[in-house]
N, C-alpha and C. Protein backbone atom coordinates (compact mmCIF):
# COMPACT_ATOMS: atom_id res chain seq x y z
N UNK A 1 -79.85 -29.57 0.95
CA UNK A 1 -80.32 -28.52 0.06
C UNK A 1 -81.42 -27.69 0.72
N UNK A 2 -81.92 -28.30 1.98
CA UNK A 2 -82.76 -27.29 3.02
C UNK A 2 -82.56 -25.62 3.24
N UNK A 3 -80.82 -26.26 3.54
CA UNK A 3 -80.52 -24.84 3.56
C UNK A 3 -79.33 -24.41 2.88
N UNK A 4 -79.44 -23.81 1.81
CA UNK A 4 -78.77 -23.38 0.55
C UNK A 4 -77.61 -22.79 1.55
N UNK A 5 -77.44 -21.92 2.21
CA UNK A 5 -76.41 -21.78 2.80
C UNK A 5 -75.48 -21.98 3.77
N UNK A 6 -75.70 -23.25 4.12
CA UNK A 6 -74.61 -24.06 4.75
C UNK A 6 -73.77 -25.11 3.94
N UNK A 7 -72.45 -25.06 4.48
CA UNK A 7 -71.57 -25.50 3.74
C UNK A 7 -71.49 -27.08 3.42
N UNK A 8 -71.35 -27.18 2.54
CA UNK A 8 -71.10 -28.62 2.39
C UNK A 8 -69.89 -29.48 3.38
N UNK A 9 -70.21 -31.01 3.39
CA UNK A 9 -69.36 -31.41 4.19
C UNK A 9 -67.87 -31.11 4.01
N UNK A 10 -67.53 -31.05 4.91
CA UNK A 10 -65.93 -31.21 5.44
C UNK A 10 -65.08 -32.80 4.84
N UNK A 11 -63.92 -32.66 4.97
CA UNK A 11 -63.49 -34.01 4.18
C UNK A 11 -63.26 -35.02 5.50
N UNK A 12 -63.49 -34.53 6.79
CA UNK A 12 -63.34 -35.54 7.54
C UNK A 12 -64.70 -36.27 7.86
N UNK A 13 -65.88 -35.71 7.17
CA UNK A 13 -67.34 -36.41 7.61
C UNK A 13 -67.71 -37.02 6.33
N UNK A 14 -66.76 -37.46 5.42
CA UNK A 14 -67.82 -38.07 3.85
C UNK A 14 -66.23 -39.38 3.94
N UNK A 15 -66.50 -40.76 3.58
CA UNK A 15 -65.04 -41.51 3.18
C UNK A 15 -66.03 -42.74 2.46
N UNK A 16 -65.07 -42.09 1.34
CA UNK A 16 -65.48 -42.71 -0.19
C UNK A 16 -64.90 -44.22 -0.11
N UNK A 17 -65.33 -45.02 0.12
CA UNK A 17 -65.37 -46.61 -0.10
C UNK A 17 -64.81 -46.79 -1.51
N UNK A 18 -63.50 -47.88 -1.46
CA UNK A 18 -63.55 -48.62 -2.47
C UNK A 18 -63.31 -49.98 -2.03
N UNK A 19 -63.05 -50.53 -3.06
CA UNK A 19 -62.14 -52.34 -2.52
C UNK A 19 -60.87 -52.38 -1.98
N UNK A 20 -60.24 -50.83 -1.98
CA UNK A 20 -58.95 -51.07 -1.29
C UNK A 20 -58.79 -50.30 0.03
N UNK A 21 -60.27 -49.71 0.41
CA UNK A 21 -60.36 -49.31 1.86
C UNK A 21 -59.99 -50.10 2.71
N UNK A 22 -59.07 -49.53 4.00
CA UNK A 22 -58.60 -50.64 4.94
C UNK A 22 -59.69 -50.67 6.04
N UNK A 23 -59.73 -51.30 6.76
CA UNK A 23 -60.41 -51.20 8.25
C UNK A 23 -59.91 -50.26 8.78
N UNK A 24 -58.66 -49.83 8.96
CA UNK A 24 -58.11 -49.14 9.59
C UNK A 24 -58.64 -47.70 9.17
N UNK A 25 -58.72 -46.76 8.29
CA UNK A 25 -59.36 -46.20 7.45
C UNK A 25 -60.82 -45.86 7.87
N UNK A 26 -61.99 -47.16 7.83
CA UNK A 26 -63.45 -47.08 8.28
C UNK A 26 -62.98 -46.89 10.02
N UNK A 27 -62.33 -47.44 10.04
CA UNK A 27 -62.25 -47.42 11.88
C UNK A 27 -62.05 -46.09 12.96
N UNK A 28 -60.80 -45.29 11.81
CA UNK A 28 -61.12 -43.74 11.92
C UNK A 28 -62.10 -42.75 11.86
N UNK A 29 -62.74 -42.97 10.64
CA UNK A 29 -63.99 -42.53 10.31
C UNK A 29 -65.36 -42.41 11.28
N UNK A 30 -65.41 -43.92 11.88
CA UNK A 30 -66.35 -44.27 12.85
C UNK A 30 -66.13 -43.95 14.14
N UNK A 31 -64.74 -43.95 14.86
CA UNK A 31 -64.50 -43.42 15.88
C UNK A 31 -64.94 -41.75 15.83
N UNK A 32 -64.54 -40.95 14.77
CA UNK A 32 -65.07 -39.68 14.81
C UNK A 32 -66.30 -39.66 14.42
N UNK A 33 -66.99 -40.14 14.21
CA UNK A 33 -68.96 -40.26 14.19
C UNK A 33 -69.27 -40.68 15.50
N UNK A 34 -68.98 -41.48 15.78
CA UNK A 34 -69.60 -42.11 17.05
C UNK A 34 -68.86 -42.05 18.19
N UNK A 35 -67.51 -41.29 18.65
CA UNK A 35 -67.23 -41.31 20.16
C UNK A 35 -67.28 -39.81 20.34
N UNK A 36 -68.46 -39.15 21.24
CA UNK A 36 -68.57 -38.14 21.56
C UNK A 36 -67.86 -37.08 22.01
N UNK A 37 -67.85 -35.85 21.59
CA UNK A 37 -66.86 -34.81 21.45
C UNK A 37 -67.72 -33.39 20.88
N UNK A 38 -67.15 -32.45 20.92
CA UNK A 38 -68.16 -31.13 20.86
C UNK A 38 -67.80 -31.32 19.46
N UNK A 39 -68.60 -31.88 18.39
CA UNK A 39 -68.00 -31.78 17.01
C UNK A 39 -68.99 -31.01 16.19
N UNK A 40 -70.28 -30.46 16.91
CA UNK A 40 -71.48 -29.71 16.42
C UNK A 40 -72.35 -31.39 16.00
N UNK A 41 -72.93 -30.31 14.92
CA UNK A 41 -73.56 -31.43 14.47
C UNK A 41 -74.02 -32.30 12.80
N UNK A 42 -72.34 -32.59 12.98
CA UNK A 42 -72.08 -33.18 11.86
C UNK A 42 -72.58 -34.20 11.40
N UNK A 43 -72.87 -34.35 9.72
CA UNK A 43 -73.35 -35.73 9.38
C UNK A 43 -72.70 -36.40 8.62
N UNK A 44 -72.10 -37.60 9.46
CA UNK A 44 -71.01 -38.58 8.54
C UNK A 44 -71.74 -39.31 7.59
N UNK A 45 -70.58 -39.69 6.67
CA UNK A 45 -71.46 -40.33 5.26
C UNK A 45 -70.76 -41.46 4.91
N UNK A 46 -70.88 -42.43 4.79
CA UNK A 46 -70.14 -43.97 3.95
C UNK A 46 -70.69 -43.62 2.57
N UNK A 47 -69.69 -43.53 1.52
CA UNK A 47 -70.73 -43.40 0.11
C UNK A 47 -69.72 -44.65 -0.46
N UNK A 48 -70.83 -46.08 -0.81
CA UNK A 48 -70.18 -46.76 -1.68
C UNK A 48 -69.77 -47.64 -0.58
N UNK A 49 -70.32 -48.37 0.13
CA UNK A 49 -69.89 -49.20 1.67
C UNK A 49 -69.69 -50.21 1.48
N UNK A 50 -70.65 -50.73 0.24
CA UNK A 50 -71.05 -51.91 -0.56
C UNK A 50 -70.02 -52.32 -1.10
N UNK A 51 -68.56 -51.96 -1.50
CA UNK A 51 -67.64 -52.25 -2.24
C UNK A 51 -66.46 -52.95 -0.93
N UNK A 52 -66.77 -52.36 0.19
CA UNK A 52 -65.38 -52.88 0.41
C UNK A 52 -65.72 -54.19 1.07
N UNK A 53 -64.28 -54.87 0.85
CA UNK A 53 -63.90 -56.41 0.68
C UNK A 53 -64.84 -57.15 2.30
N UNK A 54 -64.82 -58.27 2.14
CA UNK A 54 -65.57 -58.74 2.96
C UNK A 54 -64.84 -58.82 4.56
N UNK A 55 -63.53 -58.98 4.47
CA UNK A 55 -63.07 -59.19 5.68
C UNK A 55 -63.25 -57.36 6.87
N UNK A 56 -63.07 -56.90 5.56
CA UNK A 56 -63.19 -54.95 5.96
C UNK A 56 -64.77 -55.11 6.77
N UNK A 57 -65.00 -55.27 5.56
CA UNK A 57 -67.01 -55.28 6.49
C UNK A 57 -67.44 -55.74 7.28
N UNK A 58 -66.48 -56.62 7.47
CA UNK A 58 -66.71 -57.99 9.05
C UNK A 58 -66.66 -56.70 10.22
N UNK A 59 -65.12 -56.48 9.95
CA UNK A 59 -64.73 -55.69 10.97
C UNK A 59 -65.18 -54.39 11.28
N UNK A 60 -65.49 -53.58 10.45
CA UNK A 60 -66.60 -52.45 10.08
C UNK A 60 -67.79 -52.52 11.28
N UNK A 61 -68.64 -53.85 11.06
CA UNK A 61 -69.84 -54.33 11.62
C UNK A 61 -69.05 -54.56 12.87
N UNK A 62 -68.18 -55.31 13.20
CA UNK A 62 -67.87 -55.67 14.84
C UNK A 62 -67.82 -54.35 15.23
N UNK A 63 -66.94 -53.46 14.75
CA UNK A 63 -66.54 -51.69 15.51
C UNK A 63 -67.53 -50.70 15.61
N UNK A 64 -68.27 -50.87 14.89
CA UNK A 64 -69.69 -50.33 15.46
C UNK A 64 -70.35 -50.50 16.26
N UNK A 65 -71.04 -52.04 16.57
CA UNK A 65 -71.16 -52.79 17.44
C UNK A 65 -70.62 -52.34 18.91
N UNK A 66 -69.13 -52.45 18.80
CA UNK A 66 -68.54 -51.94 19.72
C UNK A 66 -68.92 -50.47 20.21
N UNK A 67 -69.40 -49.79 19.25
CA UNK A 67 -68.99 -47.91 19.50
C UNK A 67 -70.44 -47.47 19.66
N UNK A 68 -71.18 -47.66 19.02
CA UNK A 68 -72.81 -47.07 19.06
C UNK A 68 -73.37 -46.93 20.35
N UNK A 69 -72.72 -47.98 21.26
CA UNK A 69 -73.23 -47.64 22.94
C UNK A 69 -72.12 -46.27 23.37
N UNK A 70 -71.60 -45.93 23.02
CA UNK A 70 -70.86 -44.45 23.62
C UNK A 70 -71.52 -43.62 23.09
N UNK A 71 -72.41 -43.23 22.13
CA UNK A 71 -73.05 -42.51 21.83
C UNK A 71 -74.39 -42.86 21.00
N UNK A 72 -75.39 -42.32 21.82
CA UNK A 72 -77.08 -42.67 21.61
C UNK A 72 -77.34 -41.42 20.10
N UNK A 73 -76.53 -40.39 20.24
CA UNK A 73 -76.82 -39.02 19.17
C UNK A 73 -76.24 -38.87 17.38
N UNK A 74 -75.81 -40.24 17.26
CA UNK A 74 -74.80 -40.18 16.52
C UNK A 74 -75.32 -39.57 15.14
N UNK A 75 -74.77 -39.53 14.26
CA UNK A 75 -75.46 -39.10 12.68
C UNK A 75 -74.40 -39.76 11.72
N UNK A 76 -74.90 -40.90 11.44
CA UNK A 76 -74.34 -41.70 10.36
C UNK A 76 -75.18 -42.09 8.89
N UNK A 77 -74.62 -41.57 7.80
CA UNK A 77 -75.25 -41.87 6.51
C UNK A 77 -74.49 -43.06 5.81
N UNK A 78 -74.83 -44.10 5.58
CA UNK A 78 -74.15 -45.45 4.63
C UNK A 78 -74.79 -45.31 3.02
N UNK A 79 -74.36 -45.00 2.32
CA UNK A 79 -74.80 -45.08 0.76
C UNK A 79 -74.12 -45.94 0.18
N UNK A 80 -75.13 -47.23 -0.47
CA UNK A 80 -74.71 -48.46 -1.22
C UNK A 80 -75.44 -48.65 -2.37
N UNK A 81 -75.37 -49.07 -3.02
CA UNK A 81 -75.52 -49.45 -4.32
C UNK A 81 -76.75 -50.56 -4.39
N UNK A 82 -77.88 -50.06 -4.92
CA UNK A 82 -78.97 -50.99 -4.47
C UNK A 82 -78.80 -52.18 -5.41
N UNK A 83 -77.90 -51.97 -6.70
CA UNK A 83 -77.50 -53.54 -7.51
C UNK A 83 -76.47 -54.45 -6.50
N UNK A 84 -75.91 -53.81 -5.20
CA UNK A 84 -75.03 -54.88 -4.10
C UNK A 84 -76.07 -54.89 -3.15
N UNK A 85 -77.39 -54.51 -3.37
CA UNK A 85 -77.81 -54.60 -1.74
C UNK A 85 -77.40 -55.78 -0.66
N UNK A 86 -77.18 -56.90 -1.83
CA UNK A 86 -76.75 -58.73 -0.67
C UNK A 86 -75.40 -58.34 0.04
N UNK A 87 -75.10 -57.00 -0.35
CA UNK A 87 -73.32 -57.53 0.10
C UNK A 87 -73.26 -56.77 1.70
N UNK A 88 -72.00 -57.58 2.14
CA UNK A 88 -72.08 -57.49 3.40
C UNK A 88 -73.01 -56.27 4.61
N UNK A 89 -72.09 -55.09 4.04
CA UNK A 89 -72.46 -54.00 4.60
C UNK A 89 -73.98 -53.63 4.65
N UNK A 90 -74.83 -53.48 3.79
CA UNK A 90 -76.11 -53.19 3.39
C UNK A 90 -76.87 -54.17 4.05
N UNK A 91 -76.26 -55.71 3.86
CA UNK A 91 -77.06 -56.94 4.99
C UNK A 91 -77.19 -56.45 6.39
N UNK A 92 -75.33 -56.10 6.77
CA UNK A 92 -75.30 -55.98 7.90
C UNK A 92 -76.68 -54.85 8.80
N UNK A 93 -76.28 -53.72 8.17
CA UNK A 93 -77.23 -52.58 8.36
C UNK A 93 -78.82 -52.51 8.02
N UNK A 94 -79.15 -53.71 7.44
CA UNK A 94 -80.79 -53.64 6.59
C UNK A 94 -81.84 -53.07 7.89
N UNK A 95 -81.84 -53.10 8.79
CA UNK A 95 -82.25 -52.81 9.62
C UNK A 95 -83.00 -51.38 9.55
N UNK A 96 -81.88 -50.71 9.43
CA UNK A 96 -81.71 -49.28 9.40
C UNK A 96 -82.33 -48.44 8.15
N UNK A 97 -82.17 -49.49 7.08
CA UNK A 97 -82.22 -49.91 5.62
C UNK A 97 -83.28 -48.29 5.44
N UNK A 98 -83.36 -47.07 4.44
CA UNK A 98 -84.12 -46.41 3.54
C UNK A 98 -84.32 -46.44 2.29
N UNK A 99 -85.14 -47.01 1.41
CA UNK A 99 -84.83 -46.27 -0.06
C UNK A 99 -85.34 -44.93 -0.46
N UNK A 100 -84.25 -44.58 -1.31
CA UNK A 100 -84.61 -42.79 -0.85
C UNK A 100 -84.13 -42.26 -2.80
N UNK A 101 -84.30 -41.54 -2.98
CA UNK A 101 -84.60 -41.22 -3.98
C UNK A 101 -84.75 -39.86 -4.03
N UNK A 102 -83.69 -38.96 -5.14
CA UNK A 102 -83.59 -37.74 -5.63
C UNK A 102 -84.91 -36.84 -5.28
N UNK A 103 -85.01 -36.26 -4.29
CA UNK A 103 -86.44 -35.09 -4.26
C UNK A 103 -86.62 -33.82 -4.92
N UNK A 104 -85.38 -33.61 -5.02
CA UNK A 104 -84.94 -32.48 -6.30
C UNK A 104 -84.80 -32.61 -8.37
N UNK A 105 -85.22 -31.59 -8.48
CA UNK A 105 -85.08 -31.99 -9.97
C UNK A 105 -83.30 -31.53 -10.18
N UNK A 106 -83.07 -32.14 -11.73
CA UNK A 106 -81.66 -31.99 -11.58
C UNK A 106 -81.36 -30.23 -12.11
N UNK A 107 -81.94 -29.62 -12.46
CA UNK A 107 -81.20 -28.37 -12.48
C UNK A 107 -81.14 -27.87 -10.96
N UNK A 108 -82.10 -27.97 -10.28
CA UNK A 108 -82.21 -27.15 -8.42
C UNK A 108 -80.72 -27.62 -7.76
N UNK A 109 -80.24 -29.13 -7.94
CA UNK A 109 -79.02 -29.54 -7.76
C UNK A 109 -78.12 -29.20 -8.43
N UNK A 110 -77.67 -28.99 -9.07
CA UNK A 110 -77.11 -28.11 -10.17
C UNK A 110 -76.73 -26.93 -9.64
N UNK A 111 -78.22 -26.22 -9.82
CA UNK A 111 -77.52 -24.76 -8.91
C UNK A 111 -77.33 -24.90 -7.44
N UNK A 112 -77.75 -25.41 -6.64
CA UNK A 112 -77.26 -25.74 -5.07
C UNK A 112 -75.83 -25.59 -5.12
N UNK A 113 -75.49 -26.17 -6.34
CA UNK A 113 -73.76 -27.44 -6.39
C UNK A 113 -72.90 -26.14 -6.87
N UNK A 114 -73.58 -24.95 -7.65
CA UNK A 114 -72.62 -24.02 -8.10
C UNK A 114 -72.76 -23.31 -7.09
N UNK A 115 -73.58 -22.57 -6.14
CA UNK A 115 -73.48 -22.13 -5.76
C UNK A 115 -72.55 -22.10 -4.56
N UNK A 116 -72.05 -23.12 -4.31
CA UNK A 116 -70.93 -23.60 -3.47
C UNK A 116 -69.58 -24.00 -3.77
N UNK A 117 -69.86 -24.14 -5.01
CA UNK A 117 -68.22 -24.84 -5.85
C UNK A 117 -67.92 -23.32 -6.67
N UNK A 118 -68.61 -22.40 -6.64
CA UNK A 118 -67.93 -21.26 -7.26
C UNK A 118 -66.74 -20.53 -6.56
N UNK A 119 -65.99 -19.90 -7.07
CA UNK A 119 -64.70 -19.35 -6.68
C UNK A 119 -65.13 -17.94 -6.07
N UNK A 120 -65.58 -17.14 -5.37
CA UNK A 120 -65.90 -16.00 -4.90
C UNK A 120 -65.36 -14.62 -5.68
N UNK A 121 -63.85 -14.58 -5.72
CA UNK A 121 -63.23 -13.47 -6.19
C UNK A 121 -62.20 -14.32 -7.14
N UNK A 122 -62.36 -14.00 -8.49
CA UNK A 122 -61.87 -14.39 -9.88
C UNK A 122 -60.13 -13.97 -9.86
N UNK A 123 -59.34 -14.32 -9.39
CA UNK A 123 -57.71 -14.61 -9.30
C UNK A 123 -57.38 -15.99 -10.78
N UNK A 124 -55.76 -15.71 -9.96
CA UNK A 124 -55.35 -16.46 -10.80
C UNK A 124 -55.16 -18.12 -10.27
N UNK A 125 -56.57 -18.60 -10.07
CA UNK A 125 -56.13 -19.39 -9.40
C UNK A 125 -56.58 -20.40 -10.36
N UNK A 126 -57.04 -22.12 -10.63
CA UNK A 126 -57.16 -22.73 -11.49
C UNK A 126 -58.86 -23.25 -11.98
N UNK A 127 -59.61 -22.44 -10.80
CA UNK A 127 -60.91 -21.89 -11.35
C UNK A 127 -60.91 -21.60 -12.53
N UNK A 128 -60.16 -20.46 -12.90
CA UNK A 128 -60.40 -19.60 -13.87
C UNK A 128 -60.95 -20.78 -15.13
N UNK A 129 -60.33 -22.01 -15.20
CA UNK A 129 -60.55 -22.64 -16.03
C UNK A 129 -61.59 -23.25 -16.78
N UNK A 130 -62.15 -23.42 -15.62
CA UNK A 130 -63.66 -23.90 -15.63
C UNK A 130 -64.20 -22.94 -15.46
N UNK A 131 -65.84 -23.37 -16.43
CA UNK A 131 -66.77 -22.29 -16.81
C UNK A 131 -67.57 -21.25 -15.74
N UNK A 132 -67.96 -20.45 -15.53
CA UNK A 132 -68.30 -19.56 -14.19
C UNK A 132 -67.55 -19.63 -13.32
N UNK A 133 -65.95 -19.40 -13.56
CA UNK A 133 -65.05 -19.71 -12.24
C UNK A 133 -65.57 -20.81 -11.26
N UNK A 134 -66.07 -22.03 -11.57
CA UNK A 134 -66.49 -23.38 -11.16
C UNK A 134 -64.92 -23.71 -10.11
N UNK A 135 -64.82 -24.08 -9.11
CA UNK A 135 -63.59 -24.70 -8.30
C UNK A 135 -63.24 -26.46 -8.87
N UNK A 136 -64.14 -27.04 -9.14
CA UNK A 136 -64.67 -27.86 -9.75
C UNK A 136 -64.90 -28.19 -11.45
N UNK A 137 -64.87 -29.12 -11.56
CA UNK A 137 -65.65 -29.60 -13.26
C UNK A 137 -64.98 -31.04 -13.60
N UNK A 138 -65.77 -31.26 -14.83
CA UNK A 138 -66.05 -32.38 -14.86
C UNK A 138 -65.76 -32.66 -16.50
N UNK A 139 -64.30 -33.05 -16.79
CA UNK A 139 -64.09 -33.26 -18.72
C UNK A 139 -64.08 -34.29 -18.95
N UNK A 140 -64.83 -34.68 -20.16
CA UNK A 140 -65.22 -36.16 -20.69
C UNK A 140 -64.79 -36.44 -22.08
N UNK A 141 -64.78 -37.14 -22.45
CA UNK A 141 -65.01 -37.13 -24.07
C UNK A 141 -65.61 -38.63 -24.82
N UNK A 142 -66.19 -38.02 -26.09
CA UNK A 142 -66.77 -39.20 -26.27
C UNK A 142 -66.10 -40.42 -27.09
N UNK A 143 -64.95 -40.25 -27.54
CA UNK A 143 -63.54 -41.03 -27.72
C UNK A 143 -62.60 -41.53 -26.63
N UNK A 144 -62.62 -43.00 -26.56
CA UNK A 144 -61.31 -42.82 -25.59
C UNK A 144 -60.29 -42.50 -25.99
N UNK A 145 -59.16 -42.37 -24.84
CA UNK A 145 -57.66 -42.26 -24.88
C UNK A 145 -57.47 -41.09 -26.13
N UNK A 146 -58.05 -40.01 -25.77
CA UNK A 146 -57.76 -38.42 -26.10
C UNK A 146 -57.00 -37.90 -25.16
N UNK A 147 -56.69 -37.95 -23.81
CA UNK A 147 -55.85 -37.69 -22.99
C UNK A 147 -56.48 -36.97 -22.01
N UNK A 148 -57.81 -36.87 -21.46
CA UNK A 148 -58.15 -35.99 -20.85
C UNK A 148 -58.57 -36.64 -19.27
């Protein structure tokens, strides 16, 4: 949010962790963070590292291990869940360990977030749907199984 006008990440520098992430999967991810290549200077992100299964995280931790000596420059972000901090990944890494915490209030994020998820020129595209031609949004309800 430094700088309001640079783009948010790319979908090959953010990989959303669940329990059914493979190794194979993190292993991609990490090879493009950490084996050097003119890639600028991107910042990869683990969001949610804490979830995947233990045998994943074993191997996760060995392939790093392995890769971090090919490159001294790397830019890796791990985001875990400070109610798993015991679990593998977050152990593995404590080292590295920050607690970090929102510096922004939530409207400044808010507008950061529109100002990037807005649709530029109003077509017929499925923007239109969402409020300020949003590319994005977010429908809830406070009933379940309404269908939304």
């Amino acid at each position: 949010m430094n700088s309001p006008n640079e783009p948010l990440p790319t979908y090959d520098e953010v990989l959303l962790c669940t329990p059914q992430t493979t190794a194979e999967q993190v292993g991609l991810f990490l090879r493009r963070c950490l084996i050097p290549c003119n890639r600028g200077e991107k910042i990869y992100t683990m969001l949610f590292a804490d979830e995947l299964s233990y045998e994943v995280s074993r191997r996760v931790e060995e392939l790093f291990q392995h890769l971090w000596h090919y490159n001294n420059s790397y830019r890796l972000v791990i985001l875990c869940s400070c109610e798993r901090e015991h679990s593998y990944i977050p152990s593995a890494f404590s080292q590295y360990k920050v607690h970090m915490t929102p510096q922004r209030p939530l409207a400044e994020i808010q507008q950061y977030l529109q100002h990037h998820y807005r649709v530029a020129q109003p077509s017929s595209s499925a923007a239109s749907v969402f409020k300020g031609n949003m590319c994005v949004g977010i429908v809830s309800s406070k009933r379940a199984g309404v269908g939304k």
